[in-house]
C-alpha atoms as a PDB file:
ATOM      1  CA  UNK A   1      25.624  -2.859  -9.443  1.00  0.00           C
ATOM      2  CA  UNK A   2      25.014   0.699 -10.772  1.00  0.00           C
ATOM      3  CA  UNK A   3      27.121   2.652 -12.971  1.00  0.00           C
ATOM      4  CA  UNK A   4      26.287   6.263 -14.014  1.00  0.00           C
ATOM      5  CA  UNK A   5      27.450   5.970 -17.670  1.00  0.00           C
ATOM      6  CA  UNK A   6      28.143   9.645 -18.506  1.00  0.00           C
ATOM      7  CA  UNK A   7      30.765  12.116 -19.184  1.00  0.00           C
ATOM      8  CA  UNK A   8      32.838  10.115 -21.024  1.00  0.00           C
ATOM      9  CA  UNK A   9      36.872  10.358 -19.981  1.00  0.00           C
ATOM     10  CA  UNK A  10      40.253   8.861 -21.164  1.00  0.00           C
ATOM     11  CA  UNK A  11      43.776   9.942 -19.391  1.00  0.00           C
ATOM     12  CA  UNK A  12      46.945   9.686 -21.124  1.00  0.00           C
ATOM     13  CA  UNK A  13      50.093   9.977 -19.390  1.00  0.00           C
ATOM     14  CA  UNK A  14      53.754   8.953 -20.613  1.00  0.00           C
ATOM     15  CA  UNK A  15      56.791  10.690 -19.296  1.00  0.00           C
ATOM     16  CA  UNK A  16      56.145  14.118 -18.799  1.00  0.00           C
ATOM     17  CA  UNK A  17      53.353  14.517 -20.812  1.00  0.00           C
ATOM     18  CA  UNK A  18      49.265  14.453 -19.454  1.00  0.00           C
ATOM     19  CA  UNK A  19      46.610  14.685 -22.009  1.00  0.00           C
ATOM     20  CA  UNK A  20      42.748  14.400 -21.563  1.00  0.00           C
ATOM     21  CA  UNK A  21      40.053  14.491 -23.812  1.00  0.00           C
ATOM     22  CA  UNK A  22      38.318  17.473 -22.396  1.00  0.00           C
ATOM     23  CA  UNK A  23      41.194  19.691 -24.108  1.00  0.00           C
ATOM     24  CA  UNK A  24      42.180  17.259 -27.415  1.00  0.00           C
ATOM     25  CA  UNK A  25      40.195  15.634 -29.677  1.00  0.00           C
ATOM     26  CA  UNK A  26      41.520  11.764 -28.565  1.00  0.00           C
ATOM     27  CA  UNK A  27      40.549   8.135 -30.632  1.00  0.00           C
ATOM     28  CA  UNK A  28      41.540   4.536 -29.510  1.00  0.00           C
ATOM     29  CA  UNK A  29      41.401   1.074 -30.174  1.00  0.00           C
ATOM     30  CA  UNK A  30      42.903  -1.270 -27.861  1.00  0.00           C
ATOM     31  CA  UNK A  31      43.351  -4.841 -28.093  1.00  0.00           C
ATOM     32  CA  UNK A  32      44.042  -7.486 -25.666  1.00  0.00           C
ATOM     33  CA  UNK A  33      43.937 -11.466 -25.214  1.00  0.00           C
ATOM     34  CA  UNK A  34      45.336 -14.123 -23.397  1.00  0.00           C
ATOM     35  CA  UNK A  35      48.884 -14.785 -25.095  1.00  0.00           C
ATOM     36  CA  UNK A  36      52.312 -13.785 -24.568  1.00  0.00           C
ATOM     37  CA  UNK A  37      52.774 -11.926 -28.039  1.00  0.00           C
ATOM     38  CA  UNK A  38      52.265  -8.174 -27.323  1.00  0.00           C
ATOM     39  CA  UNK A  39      49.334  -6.557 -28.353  1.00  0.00           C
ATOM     40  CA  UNK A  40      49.855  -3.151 -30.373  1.00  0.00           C
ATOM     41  CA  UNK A  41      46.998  -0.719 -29.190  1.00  0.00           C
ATOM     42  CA  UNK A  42      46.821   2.834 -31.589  1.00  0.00           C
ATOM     43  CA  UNK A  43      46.075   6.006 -30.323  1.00  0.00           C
ATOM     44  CA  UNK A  44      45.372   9.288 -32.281  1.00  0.00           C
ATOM     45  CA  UNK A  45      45.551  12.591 -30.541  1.00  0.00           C
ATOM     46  CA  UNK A  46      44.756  15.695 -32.974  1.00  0.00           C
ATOM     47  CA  UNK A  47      46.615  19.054 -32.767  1.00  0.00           C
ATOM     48  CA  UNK A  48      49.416  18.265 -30.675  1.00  0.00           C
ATOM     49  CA  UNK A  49      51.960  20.908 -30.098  1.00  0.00           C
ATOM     50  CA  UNK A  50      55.688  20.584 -31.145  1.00  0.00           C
ATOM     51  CA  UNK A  51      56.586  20.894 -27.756  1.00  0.00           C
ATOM     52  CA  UNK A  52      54.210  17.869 -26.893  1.00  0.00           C
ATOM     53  CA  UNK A  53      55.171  15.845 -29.777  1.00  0.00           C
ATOM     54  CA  UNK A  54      58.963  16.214 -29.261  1.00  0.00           C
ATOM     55  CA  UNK A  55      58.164  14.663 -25.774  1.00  0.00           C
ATOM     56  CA  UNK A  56      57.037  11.456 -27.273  1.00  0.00           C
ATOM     57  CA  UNK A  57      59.834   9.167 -27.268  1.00  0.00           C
ATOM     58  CA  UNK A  58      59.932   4.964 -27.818  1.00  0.00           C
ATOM     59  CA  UNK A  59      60.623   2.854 -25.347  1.00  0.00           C
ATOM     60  CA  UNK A  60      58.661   5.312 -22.756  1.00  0.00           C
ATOM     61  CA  UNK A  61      56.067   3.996 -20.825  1.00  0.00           C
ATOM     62  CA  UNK A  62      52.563   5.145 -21.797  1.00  0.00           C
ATOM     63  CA  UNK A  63      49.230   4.715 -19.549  1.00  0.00           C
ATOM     64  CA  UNK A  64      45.958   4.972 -20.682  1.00  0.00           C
ATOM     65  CA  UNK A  65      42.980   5.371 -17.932  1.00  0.00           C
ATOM     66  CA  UNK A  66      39.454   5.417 -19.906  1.00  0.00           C
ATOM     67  CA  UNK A  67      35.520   5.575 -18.572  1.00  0.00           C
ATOM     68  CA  UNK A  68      32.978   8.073 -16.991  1.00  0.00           C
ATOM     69  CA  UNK A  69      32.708  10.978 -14.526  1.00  0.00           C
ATOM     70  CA  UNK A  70      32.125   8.671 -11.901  1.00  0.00           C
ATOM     71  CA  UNK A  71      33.870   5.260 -13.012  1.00  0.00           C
ATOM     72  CA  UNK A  72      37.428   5.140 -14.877  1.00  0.00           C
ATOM     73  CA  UNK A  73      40.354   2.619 -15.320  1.00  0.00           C
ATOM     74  CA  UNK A  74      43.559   1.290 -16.718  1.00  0.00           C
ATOM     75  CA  UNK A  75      42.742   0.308 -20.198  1.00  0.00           C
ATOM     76  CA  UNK A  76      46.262   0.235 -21.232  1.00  0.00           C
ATOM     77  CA  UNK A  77      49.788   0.127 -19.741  1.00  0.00           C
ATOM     78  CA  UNK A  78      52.941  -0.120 -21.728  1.00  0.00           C
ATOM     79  CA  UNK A  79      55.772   1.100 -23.949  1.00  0.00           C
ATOM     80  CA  UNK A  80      55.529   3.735 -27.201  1.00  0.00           C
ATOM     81  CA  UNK A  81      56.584   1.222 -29.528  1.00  0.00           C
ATOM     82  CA  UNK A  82      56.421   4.218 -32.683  1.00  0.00           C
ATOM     83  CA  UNK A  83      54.641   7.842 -33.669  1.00  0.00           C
ATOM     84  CA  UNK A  84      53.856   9.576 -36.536  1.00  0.00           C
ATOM     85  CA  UNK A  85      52.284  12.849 -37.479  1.00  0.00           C
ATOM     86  CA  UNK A  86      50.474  14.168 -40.695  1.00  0.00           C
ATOM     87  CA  UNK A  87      47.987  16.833 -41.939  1.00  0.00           C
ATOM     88  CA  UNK A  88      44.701  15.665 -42.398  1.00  0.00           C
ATOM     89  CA  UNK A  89      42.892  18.753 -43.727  1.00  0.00           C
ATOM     90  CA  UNK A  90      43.097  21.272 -41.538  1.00  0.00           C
ATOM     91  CA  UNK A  91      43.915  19.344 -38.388  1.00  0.00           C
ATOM     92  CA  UNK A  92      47.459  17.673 -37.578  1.00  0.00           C
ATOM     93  CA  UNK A  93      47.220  14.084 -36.432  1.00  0.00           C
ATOM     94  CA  UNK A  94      49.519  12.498 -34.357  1.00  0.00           C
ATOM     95  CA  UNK A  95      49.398   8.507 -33.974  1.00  0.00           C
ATOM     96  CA  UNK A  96      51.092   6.670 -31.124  1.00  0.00           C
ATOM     97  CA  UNK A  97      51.822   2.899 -31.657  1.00  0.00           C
ATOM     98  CA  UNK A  98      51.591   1.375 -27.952  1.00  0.00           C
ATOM     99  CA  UNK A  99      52.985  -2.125 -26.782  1.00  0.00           C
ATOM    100  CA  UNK A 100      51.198  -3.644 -24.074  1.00  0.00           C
ATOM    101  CA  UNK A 101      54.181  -5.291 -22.671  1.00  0.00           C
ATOM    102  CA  UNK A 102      57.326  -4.842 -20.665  1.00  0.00           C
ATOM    103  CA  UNK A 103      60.797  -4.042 -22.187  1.00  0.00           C
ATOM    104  CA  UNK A 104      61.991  -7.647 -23.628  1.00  0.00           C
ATOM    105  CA  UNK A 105      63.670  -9.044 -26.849  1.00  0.00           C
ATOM    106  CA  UNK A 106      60.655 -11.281 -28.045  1.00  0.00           C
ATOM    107  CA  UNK A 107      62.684 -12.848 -30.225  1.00  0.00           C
ATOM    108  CA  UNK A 108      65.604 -13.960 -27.654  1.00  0.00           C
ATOM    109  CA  UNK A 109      66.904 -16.701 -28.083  1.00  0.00           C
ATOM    110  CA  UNK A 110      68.823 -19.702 -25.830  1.00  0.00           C
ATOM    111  CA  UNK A 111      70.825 -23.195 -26.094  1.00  0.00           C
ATOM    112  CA  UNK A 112      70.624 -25.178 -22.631  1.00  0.00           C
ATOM    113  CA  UNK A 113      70.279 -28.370 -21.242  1.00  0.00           C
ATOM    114  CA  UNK A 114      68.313 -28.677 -17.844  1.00  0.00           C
ATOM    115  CA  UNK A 115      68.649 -31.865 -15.401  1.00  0.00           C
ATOM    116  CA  UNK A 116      66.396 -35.167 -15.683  1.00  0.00           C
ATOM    117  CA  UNK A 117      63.195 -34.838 -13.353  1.00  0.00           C
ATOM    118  CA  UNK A 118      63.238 -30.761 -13.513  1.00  0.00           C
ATOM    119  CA  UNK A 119      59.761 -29.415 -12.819  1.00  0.00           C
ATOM    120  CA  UNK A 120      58.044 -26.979 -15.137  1.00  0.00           C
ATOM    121  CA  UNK A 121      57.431 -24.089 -12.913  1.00  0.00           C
ATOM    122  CA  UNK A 122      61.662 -24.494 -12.533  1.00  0.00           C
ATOM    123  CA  UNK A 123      61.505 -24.354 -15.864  1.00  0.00           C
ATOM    124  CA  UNK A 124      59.510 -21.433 -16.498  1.00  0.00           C
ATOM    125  CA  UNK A 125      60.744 -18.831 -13.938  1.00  0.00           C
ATOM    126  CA  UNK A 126      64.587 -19.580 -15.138  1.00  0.00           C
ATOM    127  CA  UNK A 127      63.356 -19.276 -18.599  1.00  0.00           C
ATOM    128  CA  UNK A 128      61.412 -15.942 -17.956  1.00  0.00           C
ATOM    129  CA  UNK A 129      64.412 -14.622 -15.606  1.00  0.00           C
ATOM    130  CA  UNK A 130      66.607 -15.522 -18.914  1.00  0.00           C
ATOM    131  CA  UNK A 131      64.444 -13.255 -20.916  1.00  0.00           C
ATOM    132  CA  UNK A 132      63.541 -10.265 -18.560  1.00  0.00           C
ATOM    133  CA  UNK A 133      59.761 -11.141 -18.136  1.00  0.00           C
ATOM    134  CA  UNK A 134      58.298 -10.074 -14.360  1.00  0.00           C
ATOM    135  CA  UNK A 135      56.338 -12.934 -13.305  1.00  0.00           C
ATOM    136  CA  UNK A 136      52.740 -11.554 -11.596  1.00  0.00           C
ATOM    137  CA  UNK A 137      50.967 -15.098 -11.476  1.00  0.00           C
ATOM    138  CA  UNK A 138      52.393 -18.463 -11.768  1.00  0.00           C
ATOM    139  CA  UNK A 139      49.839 -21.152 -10.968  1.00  0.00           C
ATOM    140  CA  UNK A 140      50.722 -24.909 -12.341  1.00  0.00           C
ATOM    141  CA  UNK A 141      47.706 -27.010 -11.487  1.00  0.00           C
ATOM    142  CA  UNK A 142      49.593 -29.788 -13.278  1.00  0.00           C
ATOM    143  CA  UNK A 143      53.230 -29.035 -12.480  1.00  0.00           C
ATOM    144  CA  UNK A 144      54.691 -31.737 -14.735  1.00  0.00           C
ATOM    145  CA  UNK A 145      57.718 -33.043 -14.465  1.00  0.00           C
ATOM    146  CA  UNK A 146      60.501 -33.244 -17.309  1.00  0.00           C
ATOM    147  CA  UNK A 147      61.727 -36.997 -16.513  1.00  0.00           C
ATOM    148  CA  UNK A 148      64.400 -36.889 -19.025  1.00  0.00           C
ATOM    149  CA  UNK A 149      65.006 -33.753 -18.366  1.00  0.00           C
ATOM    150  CA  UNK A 150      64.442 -30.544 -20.766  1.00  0.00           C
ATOM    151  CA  UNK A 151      66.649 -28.703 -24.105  1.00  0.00           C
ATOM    152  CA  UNK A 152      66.076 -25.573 -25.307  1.00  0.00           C
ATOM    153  CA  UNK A 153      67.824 -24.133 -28.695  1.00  0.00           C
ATOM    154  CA  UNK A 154      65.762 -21.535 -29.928  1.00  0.00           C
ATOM    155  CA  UNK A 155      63.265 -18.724 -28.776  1.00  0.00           C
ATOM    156  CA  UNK A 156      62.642 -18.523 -25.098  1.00  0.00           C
ATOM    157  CA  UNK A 157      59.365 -17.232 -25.869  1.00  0.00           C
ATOM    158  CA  UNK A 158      58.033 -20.049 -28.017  1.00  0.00           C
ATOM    159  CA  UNK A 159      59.698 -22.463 -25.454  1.00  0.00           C
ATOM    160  CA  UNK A 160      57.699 -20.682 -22.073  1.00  0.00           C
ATOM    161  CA  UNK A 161      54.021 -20.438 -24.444  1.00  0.00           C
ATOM    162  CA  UNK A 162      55.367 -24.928 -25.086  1.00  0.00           C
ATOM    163  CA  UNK A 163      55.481 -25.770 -21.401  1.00  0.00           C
ATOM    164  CA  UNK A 164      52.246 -23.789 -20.435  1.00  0.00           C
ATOM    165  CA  UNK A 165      50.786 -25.744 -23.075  1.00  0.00           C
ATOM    166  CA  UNK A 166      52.550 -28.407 -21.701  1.00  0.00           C
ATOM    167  CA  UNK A 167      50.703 -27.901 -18.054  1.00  0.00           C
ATOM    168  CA  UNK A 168      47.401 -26.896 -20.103  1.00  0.00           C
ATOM    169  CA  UNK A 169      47.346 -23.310 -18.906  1.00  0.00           C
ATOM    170  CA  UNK A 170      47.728 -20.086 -20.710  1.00  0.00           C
ATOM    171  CA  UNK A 171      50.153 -17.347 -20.652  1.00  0.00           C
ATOM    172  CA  UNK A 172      50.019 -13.596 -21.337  1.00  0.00           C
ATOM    173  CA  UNK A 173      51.079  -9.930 -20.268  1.00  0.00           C
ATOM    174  CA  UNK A 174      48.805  -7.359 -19.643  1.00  0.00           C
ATOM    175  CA  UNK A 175      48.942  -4.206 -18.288  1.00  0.00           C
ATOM    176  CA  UNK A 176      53.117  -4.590 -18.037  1.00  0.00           C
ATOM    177  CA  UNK A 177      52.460  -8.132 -15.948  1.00  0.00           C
ATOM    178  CA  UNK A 178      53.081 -11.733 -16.932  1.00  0.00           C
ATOM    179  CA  UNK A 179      50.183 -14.052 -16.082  1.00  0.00           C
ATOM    180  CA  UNK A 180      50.710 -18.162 -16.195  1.00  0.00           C
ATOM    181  CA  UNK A 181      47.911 -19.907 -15.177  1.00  0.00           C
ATOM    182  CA  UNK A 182      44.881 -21.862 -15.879  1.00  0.00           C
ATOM    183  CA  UNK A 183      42.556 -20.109 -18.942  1.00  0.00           C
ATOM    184  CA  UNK A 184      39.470 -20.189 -16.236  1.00  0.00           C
ATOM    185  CA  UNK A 185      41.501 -18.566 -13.472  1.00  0.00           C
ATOM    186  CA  UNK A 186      41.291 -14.627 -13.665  1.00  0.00           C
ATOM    187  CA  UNK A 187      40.648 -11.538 -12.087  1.00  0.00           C
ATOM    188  CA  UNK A 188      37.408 -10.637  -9.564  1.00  0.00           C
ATOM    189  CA  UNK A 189      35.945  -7.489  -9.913  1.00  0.00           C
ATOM    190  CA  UNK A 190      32.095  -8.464  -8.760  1.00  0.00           C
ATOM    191  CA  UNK A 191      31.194  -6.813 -12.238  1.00  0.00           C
ATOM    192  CA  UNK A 192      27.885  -7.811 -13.347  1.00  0.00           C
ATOM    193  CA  UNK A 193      26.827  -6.420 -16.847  1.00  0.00           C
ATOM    194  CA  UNK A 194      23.527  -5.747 -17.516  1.00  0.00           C
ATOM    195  CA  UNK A 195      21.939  -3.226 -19.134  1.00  0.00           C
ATOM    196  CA  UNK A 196      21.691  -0.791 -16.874  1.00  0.00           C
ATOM    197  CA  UNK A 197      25.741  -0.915 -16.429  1.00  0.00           C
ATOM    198  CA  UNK A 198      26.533  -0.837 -20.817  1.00  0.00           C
ATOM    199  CA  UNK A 199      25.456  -4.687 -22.006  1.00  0.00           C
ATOM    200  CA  UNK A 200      24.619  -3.696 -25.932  1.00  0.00           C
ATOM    201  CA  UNK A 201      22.243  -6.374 -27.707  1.00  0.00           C
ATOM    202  CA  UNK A 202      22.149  -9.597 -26.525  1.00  0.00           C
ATOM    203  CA  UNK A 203      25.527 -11.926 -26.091  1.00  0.00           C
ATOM    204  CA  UNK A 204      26.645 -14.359 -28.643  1.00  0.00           C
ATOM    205  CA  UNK A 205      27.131 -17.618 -27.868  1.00  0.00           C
ATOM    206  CA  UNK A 206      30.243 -19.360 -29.434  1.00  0.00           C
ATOM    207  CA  UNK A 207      32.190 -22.810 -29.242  1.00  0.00           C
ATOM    208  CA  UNK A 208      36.086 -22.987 -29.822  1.00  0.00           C
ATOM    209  CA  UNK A 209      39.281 -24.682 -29.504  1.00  0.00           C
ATOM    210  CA  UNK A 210      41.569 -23.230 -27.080  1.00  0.00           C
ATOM    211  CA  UNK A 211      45.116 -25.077 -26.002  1.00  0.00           C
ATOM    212  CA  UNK A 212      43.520 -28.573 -27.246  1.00  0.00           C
ATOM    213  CA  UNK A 213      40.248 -28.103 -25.407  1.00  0.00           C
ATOM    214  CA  UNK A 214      36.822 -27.265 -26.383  1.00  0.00           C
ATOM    215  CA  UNK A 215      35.378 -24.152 -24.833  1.00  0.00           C
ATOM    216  CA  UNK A 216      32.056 -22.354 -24.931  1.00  0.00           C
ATOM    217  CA  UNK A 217      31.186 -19.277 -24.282  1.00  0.00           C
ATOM    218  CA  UNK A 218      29.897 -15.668 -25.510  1.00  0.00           C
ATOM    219  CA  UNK A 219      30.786 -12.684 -27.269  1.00  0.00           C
ATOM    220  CA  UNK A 220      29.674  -9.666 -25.516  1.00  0.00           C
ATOM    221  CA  UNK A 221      29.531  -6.082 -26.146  1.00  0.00           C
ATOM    222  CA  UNK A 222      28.746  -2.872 -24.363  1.00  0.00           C
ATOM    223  CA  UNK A 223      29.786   0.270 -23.504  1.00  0.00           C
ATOM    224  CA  UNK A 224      33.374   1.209 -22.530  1.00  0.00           C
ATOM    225  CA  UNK A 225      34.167  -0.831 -19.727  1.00  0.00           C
ATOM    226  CA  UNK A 226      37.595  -0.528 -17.948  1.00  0.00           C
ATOM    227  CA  UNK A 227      36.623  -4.061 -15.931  1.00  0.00           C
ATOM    228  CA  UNK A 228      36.925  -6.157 -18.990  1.00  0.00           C
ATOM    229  CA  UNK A 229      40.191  -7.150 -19.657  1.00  0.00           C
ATOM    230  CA  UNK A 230      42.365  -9.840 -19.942  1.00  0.00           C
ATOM    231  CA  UNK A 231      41.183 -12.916 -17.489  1.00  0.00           C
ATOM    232  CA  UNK A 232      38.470 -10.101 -16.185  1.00  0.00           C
ATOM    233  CA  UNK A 233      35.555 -12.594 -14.563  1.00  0.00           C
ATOM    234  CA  UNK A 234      32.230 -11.086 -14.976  1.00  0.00           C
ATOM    235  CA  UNK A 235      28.251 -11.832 -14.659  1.00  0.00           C
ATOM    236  CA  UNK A 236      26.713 -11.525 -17.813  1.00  0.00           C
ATOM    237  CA  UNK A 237      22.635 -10.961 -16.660  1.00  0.00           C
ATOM    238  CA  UNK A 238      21.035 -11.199 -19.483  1.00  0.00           C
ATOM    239  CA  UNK A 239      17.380 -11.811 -20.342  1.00  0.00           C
ATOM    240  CA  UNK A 240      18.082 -15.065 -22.053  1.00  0.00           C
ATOM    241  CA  UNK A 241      21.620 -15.686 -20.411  1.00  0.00           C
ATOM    242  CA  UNK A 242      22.310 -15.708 -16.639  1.00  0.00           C
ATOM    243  CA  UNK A 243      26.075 -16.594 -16.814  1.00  0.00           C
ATOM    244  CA  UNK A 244      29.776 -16.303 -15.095  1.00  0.00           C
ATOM    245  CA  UNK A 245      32.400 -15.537 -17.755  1.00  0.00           C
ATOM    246  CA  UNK A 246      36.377 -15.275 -17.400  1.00  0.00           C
ATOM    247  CA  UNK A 247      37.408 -12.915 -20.485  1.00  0.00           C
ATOM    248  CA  UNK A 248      39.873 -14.302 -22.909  1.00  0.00           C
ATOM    249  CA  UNK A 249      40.245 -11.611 -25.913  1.00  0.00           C
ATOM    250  CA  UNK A 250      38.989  -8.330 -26.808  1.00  0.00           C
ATOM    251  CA  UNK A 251      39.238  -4.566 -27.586  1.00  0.00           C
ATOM    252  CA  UNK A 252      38.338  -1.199 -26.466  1.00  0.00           C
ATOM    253  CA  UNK A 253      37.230   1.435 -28.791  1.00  0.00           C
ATOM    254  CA  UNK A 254      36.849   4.678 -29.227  1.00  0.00           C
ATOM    255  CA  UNK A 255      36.172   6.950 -32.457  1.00  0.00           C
ATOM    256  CA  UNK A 256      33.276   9.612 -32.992  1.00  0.00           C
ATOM    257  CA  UNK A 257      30.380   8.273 -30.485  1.00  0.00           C
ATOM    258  CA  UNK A 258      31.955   4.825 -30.641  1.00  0.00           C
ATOM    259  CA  UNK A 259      32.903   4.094 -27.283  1.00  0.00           C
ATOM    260  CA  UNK A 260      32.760   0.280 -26.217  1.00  0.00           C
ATOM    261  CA  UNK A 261      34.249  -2.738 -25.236  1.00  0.00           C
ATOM    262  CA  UNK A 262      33.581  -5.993 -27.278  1.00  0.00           C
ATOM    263  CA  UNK A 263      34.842  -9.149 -25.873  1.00  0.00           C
ATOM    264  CA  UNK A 264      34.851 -13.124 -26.066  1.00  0.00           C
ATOM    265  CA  UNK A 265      34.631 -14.674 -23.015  1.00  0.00           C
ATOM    266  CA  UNK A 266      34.565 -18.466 -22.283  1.00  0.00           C
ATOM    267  CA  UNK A 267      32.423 -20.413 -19.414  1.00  0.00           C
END
């Protein structure tokens, strides 16, 4: 696969308000992984108007589409969490604190008692009903079952991330979804990086601990690539590794001619 890498673009919309970075001078850095704690991405537009500014409200939803002429994407969907603006010489800077997440009190709490034998899918979807959270994905390849059945008196949060654990998959929102399944299941997009479509350097390979397992894997960087997110699968070709990846954390950058994607992803 081919991508003309030029003409760099990023697309901001939230309410009302459209910005590009053929008219404003725009930065970013953008986060994301595989757990349910939102990620808070920062984005600095320069010489805003009043009018513009006054537009920019928390709780709104904010979308971010970054990449080339001939190739952009969602990089970021989610909430204004905050905004500020300053002087910084002569140039007023305006920074916009985004959640990637949908509207829901992380810090909820619950007190309930479930019947004996209860499954944990059961479990989860009345436990993500109880705290707002829009279920995308839900695969349990190990459904286990609660014999004695199943308390909660606490955060529903730290009780959902528990029984994923529980079924040894992971859990996360991205992009305004919730995602429950196993850390090697993801996303599709037939993306092989190379370097004639951004690969920087050569990948860096890594071993971990994720949810009680050992996992391998690389750390990979390259130019701004809107395919790489989140549980993004992807062919990393290489000349010393020939591999299929499933992203599990990451960012997306841009400041001055920085303007890439770094990511770890596991095998």
């Amino acid at each position: 696969m081919s991508t003309p890498l030029f003409g760099r673009v990023v697309e901001i919309t939230t309410g009302a308000v459209k910005m590009n970075n053929t008219s404003l001078d725009i930065e970013f850095e953008v986060p994301f992984d595989d757990d349910l704690a939102p990620n808070l991405s920062t984005i600095s537009v320069y010489n805003l108007s009043k009018n513009t500014i006054s537009q920019l409200n928390k709780g709104q939803k904010f979308s971010l589409v970054a990449g080339y002429l001939a190739d952009k994407g969602l990089i970021l969907e989610g909430e204004i969490a905050s905004h500020s603006t300053k002087r910084v010489g002569t140039d007023k800077l305006t920074t916009i604190k985004v959640l990637d997440s949908v509207p829901f009190k992380a810090n909820k709490t619950l007190q309930k008692a479930y019947k004996k034998a209860i499954k944990a899918d059961a479990l989860i979807k009345d436990l993500a009903k109880a705290l707002g959270l829009k279920i995308a994905v839900l695969k349990l390849p190990l459904n286990k079952v609660y014999k004695k059945g199943y308390s909660i008196n606490g955060e529903i949060i730290k009780e959902i991330q528990k029984i994923a654990k529980d079924c040894g998959v992971s859990c996360y929102i991205n992009k305004g979804q919730t995602y429950i399944r196993p850390l090697r299941d993801g996303d599709n997009h037939n993306f092989i990086l190379n370097s004639n479509t951004g690969l920087i350097g050569s990948p860096e390979y890594f071993e971990k601990e994720i949810n009680k397992a050992q996992a391998k894997g690389y750390k990979v960087k390259s130019l701004l690539q809107y395919r790489m997110n989140t549980a993004s699968i992807i062919k990393i070709d290489a000349v010393e590794v020939k591999a299929s990846v499933r992203v599990q954390k990451g960012k997306h950058t841009f400041k001055g001619d920085t303007f890439y994607t770094e990511v770890e992803a596991i095998l």
